[in-house]
Protein backbone atom coordinates (compact mmCIF):
# COMPACT_ATOMS: atom_id res chain seq x y z
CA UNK A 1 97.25 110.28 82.80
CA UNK A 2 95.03 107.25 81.08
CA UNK A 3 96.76 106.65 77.85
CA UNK A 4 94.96 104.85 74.95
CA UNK A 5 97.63 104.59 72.11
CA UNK A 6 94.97 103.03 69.81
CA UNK A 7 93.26 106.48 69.31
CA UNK A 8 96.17 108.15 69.56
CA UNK A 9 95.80 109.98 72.52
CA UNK A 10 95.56 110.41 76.54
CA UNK A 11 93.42 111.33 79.49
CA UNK A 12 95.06 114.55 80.29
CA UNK A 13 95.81 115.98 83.90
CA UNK A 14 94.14 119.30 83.52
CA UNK A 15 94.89 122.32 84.69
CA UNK A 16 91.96 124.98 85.77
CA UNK A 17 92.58 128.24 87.06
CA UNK A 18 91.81 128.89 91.02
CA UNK A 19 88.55 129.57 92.23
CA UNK A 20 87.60 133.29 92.72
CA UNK A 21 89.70 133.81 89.55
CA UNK A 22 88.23 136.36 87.11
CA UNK A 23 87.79 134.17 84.43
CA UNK A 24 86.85 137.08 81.54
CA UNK A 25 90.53 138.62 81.90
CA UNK A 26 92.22 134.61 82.47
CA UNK A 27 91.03 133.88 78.92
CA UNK A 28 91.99 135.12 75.91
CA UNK A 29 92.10 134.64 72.44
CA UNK A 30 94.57 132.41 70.27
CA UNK A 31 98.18 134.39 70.02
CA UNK A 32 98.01 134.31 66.20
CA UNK A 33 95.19 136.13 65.60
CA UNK A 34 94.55 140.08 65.14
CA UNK A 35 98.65 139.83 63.75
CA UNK A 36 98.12 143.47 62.03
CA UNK A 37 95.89 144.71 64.59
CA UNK A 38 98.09 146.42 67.87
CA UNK A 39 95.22 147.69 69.29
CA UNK A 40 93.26 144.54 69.81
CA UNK A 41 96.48 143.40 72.23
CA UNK A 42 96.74 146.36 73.91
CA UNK A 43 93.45 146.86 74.45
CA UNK A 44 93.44 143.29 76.17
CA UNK A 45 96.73 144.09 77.79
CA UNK A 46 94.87 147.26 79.83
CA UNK A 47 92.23 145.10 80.94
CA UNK A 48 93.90 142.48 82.19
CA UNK A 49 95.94 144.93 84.39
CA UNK A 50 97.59 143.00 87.12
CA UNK A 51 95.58 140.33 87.17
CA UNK A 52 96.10 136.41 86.67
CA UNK A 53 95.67 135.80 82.79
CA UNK A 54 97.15 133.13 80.31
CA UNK A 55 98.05 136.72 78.36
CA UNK A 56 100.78 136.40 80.14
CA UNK A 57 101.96 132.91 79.63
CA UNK A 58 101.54 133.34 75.85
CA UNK A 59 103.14 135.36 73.19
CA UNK A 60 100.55 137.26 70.89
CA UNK A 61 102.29 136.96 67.13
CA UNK A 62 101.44 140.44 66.67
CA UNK A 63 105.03 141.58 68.31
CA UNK A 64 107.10 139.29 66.32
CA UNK A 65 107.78 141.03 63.06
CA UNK A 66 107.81 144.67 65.21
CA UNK A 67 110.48 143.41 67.95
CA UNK A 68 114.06 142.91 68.36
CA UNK A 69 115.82 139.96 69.14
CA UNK A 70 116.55 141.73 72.84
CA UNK A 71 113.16 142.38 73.32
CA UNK A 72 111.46 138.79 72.22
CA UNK A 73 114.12 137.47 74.42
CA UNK A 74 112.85 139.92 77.18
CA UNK A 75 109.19 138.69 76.50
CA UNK A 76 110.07 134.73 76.15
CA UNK A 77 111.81 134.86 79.84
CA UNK A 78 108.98 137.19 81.15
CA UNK A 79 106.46 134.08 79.82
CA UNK A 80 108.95 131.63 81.59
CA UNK A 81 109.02 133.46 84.94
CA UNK A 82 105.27 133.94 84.79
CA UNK A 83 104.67 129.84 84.52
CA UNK A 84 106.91 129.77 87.35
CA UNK A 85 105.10 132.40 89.54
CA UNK A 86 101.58 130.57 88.65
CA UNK A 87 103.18 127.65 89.16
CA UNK A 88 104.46 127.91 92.80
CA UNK A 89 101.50 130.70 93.48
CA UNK A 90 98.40 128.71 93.44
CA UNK A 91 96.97 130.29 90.91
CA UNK A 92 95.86 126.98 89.06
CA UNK A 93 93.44 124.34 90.93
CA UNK A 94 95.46 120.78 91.73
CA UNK A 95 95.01 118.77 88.42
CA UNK A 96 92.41 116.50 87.47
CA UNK A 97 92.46 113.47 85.39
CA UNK A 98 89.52 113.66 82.71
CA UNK A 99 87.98 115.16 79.88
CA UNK A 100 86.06 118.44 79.95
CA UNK A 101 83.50 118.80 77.42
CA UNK A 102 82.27 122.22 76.31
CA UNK A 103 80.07 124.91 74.64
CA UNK A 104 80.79 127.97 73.37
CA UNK A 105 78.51 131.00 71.98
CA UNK A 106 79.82 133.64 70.05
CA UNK A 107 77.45 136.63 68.73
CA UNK A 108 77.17 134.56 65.23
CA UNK A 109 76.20 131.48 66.66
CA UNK A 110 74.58 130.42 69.48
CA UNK A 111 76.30 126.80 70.20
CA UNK A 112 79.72 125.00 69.36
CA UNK A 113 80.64 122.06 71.32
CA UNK A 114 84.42 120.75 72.17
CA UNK A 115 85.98 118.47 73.90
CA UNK A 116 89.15 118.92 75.71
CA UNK A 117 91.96 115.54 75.26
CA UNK A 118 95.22 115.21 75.52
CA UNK A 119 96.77 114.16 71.53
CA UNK A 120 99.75 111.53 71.07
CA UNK A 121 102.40 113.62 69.37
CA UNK A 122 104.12 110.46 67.69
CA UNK A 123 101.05 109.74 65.78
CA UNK A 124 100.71 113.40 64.24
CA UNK A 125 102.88 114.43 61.06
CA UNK A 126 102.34 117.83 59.29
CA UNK A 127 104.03 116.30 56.53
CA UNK A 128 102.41 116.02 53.16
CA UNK A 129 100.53 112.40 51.90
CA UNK A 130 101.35 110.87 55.64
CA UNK A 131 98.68 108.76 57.20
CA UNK A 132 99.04 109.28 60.83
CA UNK A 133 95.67 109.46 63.25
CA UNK A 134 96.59 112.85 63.48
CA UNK A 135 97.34 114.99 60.44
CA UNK A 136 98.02 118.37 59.36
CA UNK A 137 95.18 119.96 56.85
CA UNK A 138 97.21 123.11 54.95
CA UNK A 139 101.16 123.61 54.89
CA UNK A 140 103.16 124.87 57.73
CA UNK A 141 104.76 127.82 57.99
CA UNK A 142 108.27 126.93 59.42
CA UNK A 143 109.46 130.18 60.49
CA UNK A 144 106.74 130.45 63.16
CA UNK A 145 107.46 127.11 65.10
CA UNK A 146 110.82 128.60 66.88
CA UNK A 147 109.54 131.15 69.24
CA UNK A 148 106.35 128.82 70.29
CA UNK A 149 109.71 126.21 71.25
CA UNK A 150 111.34 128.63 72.63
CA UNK A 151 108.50 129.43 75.15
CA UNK A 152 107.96 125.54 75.57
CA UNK A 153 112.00 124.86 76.33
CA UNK A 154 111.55 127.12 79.57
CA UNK A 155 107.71 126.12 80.20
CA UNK A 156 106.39 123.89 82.89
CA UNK A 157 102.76 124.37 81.24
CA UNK A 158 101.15 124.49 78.30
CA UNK A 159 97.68 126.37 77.09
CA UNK A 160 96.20 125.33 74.02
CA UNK A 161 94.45 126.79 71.03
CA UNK A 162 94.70 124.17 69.38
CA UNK A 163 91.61 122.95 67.29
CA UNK A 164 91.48 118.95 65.86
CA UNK A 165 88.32 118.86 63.83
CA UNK A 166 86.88 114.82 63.86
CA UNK A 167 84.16 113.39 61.30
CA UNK A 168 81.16 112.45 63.28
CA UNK A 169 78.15 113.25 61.35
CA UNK A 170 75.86 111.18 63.62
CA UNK A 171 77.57 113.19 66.58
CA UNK A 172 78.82 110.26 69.04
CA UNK A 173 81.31 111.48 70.55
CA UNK A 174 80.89 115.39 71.66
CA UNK A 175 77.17 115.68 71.54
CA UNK A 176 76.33 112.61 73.19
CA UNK A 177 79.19 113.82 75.79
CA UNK A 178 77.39 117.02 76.33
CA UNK A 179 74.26 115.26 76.56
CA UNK A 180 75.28 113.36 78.98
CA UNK A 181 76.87 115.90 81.31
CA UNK A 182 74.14 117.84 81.51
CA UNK A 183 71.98 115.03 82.07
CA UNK A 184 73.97 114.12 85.23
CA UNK A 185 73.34 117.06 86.98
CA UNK A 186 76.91 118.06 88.12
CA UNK A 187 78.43 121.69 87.92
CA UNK A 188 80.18 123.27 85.85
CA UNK A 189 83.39 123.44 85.98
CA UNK A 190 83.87 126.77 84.02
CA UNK A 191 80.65 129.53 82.43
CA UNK A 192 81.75 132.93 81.45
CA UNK A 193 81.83 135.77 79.30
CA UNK A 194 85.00 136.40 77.46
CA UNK A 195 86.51 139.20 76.64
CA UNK A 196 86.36 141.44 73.73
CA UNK A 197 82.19 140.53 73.29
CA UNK A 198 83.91 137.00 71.67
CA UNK A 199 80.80 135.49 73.32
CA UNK A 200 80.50 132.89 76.37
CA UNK A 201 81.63 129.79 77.27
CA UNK A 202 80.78 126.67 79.48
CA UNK A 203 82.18 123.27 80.48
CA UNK A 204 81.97 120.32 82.65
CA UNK A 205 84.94 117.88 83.62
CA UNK A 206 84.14 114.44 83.18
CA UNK A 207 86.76 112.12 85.65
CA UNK A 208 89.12 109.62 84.22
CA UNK A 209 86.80 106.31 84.25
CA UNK A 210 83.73 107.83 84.60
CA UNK A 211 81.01 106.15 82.06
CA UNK A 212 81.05 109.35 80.02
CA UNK A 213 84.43 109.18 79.68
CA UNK A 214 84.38 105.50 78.84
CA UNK A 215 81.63 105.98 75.91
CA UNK A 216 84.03 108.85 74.52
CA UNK A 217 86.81 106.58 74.10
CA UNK A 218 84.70 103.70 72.96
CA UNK A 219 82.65 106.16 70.27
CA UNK A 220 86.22 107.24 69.43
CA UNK A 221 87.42 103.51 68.71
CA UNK A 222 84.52 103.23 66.45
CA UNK A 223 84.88 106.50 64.72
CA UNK A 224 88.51 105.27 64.00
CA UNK A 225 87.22 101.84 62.41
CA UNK A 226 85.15 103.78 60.25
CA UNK A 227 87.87 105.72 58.60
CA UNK A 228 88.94 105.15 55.26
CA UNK A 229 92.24 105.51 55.69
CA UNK A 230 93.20 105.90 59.42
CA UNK A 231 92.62 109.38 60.34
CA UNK A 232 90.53 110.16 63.58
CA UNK A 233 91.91 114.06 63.93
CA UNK A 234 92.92 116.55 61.61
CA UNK A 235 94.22 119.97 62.66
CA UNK A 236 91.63 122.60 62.63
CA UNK A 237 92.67 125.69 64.12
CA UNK A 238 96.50 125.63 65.89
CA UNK A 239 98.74 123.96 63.43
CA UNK A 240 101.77 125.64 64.43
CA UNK A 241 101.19 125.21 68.33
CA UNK A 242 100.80 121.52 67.50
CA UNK A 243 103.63 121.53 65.10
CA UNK A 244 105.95 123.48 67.87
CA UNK A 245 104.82 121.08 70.65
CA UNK A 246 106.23 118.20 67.97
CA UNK A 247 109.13 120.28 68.18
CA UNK A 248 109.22 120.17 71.46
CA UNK A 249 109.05 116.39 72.06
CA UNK A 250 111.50 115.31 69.45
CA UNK A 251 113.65 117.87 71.14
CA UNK A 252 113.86 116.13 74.18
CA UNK A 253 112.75 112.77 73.82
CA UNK A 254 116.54 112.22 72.51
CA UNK A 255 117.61 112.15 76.45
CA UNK A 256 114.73 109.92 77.80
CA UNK A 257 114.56 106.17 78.42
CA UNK A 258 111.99 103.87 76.22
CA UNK A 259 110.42 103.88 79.43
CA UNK A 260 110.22 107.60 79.93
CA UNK A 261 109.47 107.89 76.14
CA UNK A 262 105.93 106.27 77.11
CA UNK A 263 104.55 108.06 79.62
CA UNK A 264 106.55 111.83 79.45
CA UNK A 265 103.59 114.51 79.61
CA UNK A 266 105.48 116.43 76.81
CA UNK A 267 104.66 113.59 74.74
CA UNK A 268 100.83 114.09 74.95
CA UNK A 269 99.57 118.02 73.94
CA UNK A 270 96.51 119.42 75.33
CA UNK A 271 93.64 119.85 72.18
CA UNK A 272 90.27 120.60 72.00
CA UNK A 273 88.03 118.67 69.30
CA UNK A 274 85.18 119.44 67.40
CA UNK A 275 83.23 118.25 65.17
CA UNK A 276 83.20 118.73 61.58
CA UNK A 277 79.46 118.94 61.07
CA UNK A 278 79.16 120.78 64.59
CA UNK A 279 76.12 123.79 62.75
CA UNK A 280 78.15 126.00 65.19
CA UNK A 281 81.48 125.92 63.08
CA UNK A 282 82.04 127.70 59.80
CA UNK A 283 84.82 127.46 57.61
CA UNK A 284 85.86 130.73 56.57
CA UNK A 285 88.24 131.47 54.15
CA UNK A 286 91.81 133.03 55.27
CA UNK A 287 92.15 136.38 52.99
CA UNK A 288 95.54 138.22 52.57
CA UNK A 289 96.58 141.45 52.54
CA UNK A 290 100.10 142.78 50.64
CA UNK A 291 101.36 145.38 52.30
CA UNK A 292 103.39 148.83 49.85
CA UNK A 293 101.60 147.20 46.68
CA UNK A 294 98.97 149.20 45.13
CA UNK A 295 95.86 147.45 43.83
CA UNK A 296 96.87 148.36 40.28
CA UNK A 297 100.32 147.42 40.49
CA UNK A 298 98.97 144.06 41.91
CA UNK A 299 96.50 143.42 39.31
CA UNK A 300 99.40 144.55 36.34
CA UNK A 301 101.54 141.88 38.16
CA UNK A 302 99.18 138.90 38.14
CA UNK A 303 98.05 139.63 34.36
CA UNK A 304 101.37 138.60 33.18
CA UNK A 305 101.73 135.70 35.62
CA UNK A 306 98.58 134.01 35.01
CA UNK A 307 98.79 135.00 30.99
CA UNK A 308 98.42 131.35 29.85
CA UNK A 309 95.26 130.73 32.83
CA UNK A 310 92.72 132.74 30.75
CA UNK A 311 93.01 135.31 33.36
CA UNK A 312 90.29 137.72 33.18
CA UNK A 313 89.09 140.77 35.86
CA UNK A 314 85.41 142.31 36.11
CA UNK A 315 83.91 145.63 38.06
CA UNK A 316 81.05 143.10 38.71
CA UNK A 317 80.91 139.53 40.00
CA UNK A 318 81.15 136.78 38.02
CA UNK A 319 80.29 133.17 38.88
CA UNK A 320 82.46 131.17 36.10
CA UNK A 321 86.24 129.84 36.53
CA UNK A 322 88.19 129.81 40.06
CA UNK A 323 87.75 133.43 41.66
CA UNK A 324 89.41 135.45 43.72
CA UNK A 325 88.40 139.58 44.54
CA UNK A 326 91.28 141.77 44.76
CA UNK A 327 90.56 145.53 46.86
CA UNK A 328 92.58 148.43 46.52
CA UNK A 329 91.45 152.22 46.16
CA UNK A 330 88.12 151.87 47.19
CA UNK A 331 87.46 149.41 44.49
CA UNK A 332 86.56 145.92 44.06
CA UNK A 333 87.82 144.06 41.23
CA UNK A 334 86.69 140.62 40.57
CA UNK A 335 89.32 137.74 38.73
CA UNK A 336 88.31 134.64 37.30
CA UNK A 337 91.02 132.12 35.78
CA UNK A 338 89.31 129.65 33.42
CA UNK A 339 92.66 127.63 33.43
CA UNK A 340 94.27 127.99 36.99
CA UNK A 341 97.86 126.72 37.85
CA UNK A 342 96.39 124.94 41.14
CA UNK A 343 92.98 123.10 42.06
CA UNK A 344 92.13 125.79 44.35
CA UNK A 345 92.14 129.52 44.16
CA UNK A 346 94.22 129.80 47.28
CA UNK A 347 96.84 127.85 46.26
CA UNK A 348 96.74 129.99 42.69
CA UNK A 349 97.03 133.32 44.52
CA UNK A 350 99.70 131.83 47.14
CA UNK A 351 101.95 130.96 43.90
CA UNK A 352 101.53 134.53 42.91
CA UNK A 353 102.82 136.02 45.88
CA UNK A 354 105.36 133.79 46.62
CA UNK A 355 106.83 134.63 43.46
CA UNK A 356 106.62 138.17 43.15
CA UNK A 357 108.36 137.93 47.01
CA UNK A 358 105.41 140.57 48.18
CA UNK A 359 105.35 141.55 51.69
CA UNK A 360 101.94 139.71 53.38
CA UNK A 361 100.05 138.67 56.08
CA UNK A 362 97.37 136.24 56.49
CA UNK A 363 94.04 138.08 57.76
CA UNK A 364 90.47 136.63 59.19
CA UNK A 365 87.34 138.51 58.07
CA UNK A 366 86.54 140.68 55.26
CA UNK A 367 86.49 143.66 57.63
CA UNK A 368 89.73 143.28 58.56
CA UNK A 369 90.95 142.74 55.07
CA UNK A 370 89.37 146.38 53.95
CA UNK A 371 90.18 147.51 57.25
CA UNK A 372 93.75 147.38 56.27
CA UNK A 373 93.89 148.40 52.52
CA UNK A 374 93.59 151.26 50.67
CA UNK A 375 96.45 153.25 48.36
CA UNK A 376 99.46 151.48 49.40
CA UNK A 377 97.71 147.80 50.32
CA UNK A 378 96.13 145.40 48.66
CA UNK A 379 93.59 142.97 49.96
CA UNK A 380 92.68 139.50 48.63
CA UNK A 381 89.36 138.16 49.44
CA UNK A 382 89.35 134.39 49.04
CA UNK A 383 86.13 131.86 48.29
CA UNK A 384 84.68 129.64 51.14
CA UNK A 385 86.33 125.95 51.28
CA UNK A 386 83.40 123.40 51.44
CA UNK A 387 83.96 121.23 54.74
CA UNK A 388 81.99 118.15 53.15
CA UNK A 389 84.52 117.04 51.43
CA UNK A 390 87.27 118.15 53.82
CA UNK A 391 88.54 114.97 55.13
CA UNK A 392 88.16 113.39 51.63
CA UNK A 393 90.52 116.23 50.37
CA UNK A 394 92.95 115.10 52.75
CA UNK A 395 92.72 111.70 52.55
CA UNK A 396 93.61 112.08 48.82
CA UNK A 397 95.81 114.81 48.16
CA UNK A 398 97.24 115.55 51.16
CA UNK A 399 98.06 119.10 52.91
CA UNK A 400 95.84 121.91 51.54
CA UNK A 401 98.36 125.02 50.62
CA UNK A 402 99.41 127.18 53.81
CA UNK A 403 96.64 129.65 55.54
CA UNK A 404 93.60 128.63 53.71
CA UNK A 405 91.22 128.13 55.66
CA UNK A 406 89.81 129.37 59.36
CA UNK A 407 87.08 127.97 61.60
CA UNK A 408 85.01 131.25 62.06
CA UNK A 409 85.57 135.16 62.07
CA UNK A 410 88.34 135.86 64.10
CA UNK A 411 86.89 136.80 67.72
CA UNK A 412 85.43 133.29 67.64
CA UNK A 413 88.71 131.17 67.55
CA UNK A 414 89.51 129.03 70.75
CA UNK A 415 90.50 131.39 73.79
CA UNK A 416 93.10 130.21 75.97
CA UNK A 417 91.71 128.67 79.49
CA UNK A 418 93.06 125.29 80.73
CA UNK A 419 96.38 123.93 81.13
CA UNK A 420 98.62 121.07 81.41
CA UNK A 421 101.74 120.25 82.66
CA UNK A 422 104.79 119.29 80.11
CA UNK A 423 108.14 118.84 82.34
């Protein structure tokens, strides 16, 4: 493993799965997404079957509100067990020092390009106004970083869906990558379908010292220089994996040598970035949903908490003020606050529900959101976050509030596929 402290990051060993592998039932899609939505995990869970899949080496966050303690226990050793098994099985290829670069299609677009590095978990903080190389972009939900350590305390391996955005608008880093690799004329090292019509995806592994690999790190040197204030990566997609695998190290660091410290593989966690102005990445807005509120209980209760924000609600949409759309019975009913508590209208409605203690979840897509409401729920659509001005948002005020933002719909968030070892 090629570490490069200066970017703040390594040249992972990477894990691929065995050749003759089925790759459309090895891959699947990040554990925190489709939380509200059984089906979509069982469904997956039938067609994987018996088969070799990093379903079972993760734990889909749909089970942990629905579970007992016993049974996430159960779950968390079956995870360990199954690293194991893979582990001693053959089931993943002998690892490989490099980078893979790679492109993936989903039915909305036709192109996004990663690249897959290894991050250096002392330089990332997901605390507010820090000014690490790698920072956090919304607030962390605490109560979801245990069972990810858990899982990581028994793990050999790691899979990642974790997402760093970087701020390349000329594109000298991925794109030029990708150029270059398919320039060169070698194979790839992965091109499938995944699962669930989530779309295709393709990548080549570029070796340790290659010169493709050596004009990454250089065009990531000089992306570094350019920043105003020392940020290369912020956290796209994956906060909480990254946050967990922070855990993780600082965990057991506490028993290692300086020595060890340096070089430790838990130390380094397995990312992929992309970037910012990649036409293949949307930022979509993260909705919620209140669950055994009605829509008109809902809108009673935010009338009298946003009484001094010239709060205001209209059957039709309205373009003035910061907006939000609340659904319930069928209905769509539009708010605009000409004097909101917070810059942005997610942090206005996360106030809200924090304070009237409401039962939620954070949802991707608008289908999902009406999907789920009706007499008893209501749904919050939220307004698009412009990623112009993303990393200048960060640079200046720090964190943006908790779940407000998502790269994409849903079935196009990273799916799980390589690996890395952490012990």
């Amino acid at each position: 493993m090629l570490i490069k402290n200066e970017i703040a990051l390594a040249v992972p060993d990477i894990l691929l799965p065995a050749e003759g592998t089925d790759l459309k039932k090895w891959a699947v899609i990040a554990c925190d997404q489709f939380t509200s939505e059984p089906e979509y995990w069982e469904t997956a869970d039938k067609l994987v079957g018996d088969d070799v899949s990093t379903l079972r080496i993760v734990l889909p966050e749909v089970y942990l509100p629905r579970e007992t303690e016993a049974a996430l226990t159960k779950r968390l050793n079956n995870i360990s067990s199954t690293i194991d098994k893979y582990s001693e099985s053959g089931v993943w290829q002998e690892a490989k020092e490099g980078f893979i670069v790679l492109d993936r299609s989903t039915p909305l677009h036709p192109s996004r390009k990663g690249l897959m590095l290894a991050v250096d978990l002392e330089q990332y903080s997901y605390e507010p106004g820090n000014k690490e190389k790698i920072r956090a972009t919304e607030g962390t939900v605490l109560s979801r970083i245990p069972p990810r350590v858990r899982i990581r305390a028994n793990a050999k391996v790691e899979v990642p869906h974790i997402m760093l955005l970087i701020d390349d608008p000329e594109d000298t880093v991925i794109g030029k990558a990708w150029d270059a690799a398919c320039a060169s004329g070698m194979k790839p090292c992965y091109d499938t379908d995944l699962m669930a019509d989530s779309g295709h995806i393709t990548g080549y592994f570029i070796g340790s010292g290659s010169d493709i690999a050596d004009g990454v790190i250089k065009s990531l040197e000089e992306l570094l220089n350019k920043s105003v204030d020392g940020m290369l990566f912020a956290v796209g997609d994956g906060n909480h994996s990254l946050a967990s695998a922070k855990a993780h190290w600082d965990n057991i660091k506490k028993d290692l040598s300086e020595d060890e410290r340096k070089t430790h593989p838990a130390r380094y966690a397995l990312a992929e970035a992309v970037n910012i102005h990649d036409k293949g990445l949307d930022f979509e807005p993260i909705h919620r949903v209140v669950f055994n509120v009605s829509a008109d209980k809902f809108l009673s209760d935010a009338e009298k908490y946003f009484k001094d924000c010239g709060f205001k609600t209209s059957d039709t949409p309205v373009t003035e003020g910061q907006l939000f759309t609340v659904i319930g019975n069928g209905k769509d009913t539009y708010i605009s606050l000409a004097n909101p508590p917070h810059s942005l209208s997610v942090g206005s409605v996360q106030g809200f529900i924090d304070r009237m203690g409401y039962e939620v979840d954070y949802i991707h897509g608008e289908d999902s959101v009406r999907k789920l409401t009706g007499s008893a729920n209501t749904g919050i659509l939220l307004p698009d976050v412009s990623k112009d001005s993303f990393f200048a948002t960060i640079s200046s005020e720090g964190v943006f509030p908790r779940k407000t933002f998502s790269m994409g719909e849903a079935f196009e968030k990273r799916f799980y596929f390589e690996a890395k070892r952490i012990d």
